[in-house]
Protein backbone atom coordinates (compact mmCIF):
# COMPACT_ATOMS: atom_id res chain seq x y z
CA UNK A 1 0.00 0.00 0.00
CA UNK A 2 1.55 3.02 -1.03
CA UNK A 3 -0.09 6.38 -1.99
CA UNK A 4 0.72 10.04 -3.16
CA UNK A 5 -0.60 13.07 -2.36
CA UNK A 6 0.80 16.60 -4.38
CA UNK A 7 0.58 20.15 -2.69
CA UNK A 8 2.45 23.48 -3.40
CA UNK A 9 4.74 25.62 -1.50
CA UNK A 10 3.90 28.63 -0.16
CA UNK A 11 6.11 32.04 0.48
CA UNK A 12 4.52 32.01 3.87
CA UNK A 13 5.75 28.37 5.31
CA UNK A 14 7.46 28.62 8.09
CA UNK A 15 8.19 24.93 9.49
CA UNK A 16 8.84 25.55 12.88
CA UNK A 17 5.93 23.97 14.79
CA UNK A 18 7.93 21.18 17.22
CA UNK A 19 5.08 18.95 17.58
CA UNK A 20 3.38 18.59 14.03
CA UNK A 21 3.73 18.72 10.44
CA UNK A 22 0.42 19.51 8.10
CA UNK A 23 -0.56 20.10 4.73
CA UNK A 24 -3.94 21.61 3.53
CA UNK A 25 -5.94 21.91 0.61
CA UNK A 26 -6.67 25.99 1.52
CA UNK A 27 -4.75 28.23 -1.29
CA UNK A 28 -3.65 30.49 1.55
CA UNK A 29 -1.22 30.48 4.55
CA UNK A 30 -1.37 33.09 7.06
CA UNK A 31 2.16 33.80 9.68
CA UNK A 32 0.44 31.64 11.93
CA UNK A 33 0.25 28.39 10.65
CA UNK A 34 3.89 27.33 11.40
CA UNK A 35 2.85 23.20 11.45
CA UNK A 36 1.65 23.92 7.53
CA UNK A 37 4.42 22.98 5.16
CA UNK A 38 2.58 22.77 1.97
CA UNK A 39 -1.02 24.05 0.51
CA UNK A 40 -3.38 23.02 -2.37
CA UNK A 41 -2.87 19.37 -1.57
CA UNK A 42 -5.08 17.19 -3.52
CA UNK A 43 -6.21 15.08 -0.72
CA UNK A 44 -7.24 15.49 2.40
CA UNK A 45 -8.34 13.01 5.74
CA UNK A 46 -11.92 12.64 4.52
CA UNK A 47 -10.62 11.74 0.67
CA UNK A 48 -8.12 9.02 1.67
CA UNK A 49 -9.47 5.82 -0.42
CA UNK A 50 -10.97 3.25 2.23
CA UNK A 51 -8.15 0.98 2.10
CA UNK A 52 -5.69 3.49 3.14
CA UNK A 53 -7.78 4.47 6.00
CA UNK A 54 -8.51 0.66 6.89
CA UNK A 55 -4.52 -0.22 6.46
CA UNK A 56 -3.93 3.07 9.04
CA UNK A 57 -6.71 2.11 11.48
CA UNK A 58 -5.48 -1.35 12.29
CA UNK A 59 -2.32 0.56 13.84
CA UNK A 60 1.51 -0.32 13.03
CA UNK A 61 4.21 1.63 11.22
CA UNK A 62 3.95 4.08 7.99
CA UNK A 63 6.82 5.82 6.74
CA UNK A 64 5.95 9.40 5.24
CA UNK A 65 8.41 10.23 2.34
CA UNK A 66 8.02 14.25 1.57
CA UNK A 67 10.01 15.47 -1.35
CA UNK A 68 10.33 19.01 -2.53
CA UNK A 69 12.51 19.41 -5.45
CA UNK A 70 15.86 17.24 -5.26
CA UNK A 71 15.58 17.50 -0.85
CA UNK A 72 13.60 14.15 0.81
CA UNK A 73 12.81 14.41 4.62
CA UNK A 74 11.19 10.83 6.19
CA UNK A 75 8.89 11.13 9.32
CA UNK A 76 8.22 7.57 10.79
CA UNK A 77 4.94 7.39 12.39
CA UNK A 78 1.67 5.05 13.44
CA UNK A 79 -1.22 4.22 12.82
CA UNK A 80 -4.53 3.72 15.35
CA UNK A 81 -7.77 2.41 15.47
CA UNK A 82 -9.16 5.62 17.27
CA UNK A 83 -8.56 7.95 14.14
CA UNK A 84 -11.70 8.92 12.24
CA UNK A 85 -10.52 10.85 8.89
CA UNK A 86 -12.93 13.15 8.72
CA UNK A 87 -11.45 16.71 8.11
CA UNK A 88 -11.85 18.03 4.54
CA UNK A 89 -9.11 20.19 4.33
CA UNK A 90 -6.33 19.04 6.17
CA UNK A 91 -3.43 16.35 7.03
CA UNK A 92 -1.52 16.60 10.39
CA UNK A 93 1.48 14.19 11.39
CA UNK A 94 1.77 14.42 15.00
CA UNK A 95 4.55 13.26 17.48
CA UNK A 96 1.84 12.77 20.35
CA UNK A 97 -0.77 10.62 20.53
CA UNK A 98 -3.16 13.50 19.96
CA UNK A 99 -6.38 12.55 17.54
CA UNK A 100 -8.45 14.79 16.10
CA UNK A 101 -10.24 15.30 12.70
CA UNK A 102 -7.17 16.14 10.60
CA UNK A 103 -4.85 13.54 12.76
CA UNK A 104 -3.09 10.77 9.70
CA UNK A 105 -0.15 9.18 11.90
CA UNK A 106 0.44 9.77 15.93
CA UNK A 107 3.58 8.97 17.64
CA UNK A 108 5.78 10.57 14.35
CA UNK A 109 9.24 10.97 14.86
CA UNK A 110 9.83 14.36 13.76
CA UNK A 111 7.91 17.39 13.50
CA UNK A 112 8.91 20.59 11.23
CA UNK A 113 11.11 21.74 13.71
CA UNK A 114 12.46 19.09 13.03
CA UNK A 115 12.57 19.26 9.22
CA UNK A 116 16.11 20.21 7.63
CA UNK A 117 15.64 24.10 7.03
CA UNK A 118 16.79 24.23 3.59
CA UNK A 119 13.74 21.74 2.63
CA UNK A 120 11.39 24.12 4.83
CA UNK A 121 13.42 27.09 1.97
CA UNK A 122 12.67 24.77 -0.94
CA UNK A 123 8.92 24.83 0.28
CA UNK A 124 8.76 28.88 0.60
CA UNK A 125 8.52 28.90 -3.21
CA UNK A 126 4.94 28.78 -4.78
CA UNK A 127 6.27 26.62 -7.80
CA UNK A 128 7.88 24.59 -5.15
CA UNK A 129 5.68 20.68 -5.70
CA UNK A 130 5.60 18.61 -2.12
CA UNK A 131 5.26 14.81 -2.93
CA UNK A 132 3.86 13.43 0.35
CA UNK A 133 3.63 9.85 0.05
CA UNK A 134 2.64 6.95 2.82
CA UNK A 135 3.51 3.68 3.28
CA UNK A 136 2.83 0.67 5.85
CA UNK A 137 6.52 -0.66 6.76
């Protein structure tokens, strides 16, 4: 199981929120969304296919590969059986065990102050193409 989701940079990413890493379908960022790395993804929670959500929900480990331009960061996380999917704009990674609406993988092992800061540079440009893609490991 392996999927792909595509979003754009943004001039206003930031990258420095130490708990989380998210991506959203909204065109805009505002200053104060510091956990959103990319924007205009083409999926969010509520559009995963069924069999992602089902391969999620029975818990283990998913490996996150983002890559903007020629720079690849990995975030290890995990699944759970208490996440629900629902949010239609949003995807968080979170390194707590946190769920809410827009919750993908708990217990991740970075967050994007954790991200190398010239791939957090790479995703200040608008042309800038984030490949976000999951896999069960």
């Amino acid at each position: 199981m392996v999927m792909e989701i595509i979003a754009s940079g943004h001039a206003n990413v930031l990258g420095t929120h130490p708990t989380t890493i998210e991506i959203t379908k909204e065109a805009e960022l505002s200053l104060q969304g510091n956990c959103i790395i990319a924007v205009r993804a083409d999926t969010a929670c509520s559009d995963l296919p069924e069999e992602i959500k089902k391969e999620i929900l029975g818990g283990g480990k998913f490996k996150v590969t983002l890559q903007a331009g020629e720079l690849t960061e990995e975030v290890i996380g995990e699944g759970s059986p208490n996440l629900f999917f629902i949010h239609h704009t949003d995807i968080v990674l979170r390194k707590s065990e946190f769920i809410d609406d827009r919750t993908l993988l708990v217990n991740c092992d970075k967050a994007c102050s954790d991200l190398n800061r010239e791939f957090i540079e790479e995703l200040k440009n608008p042309e800038t193409k984030l490949h976000f893609t999951i896999e069960k490991i």
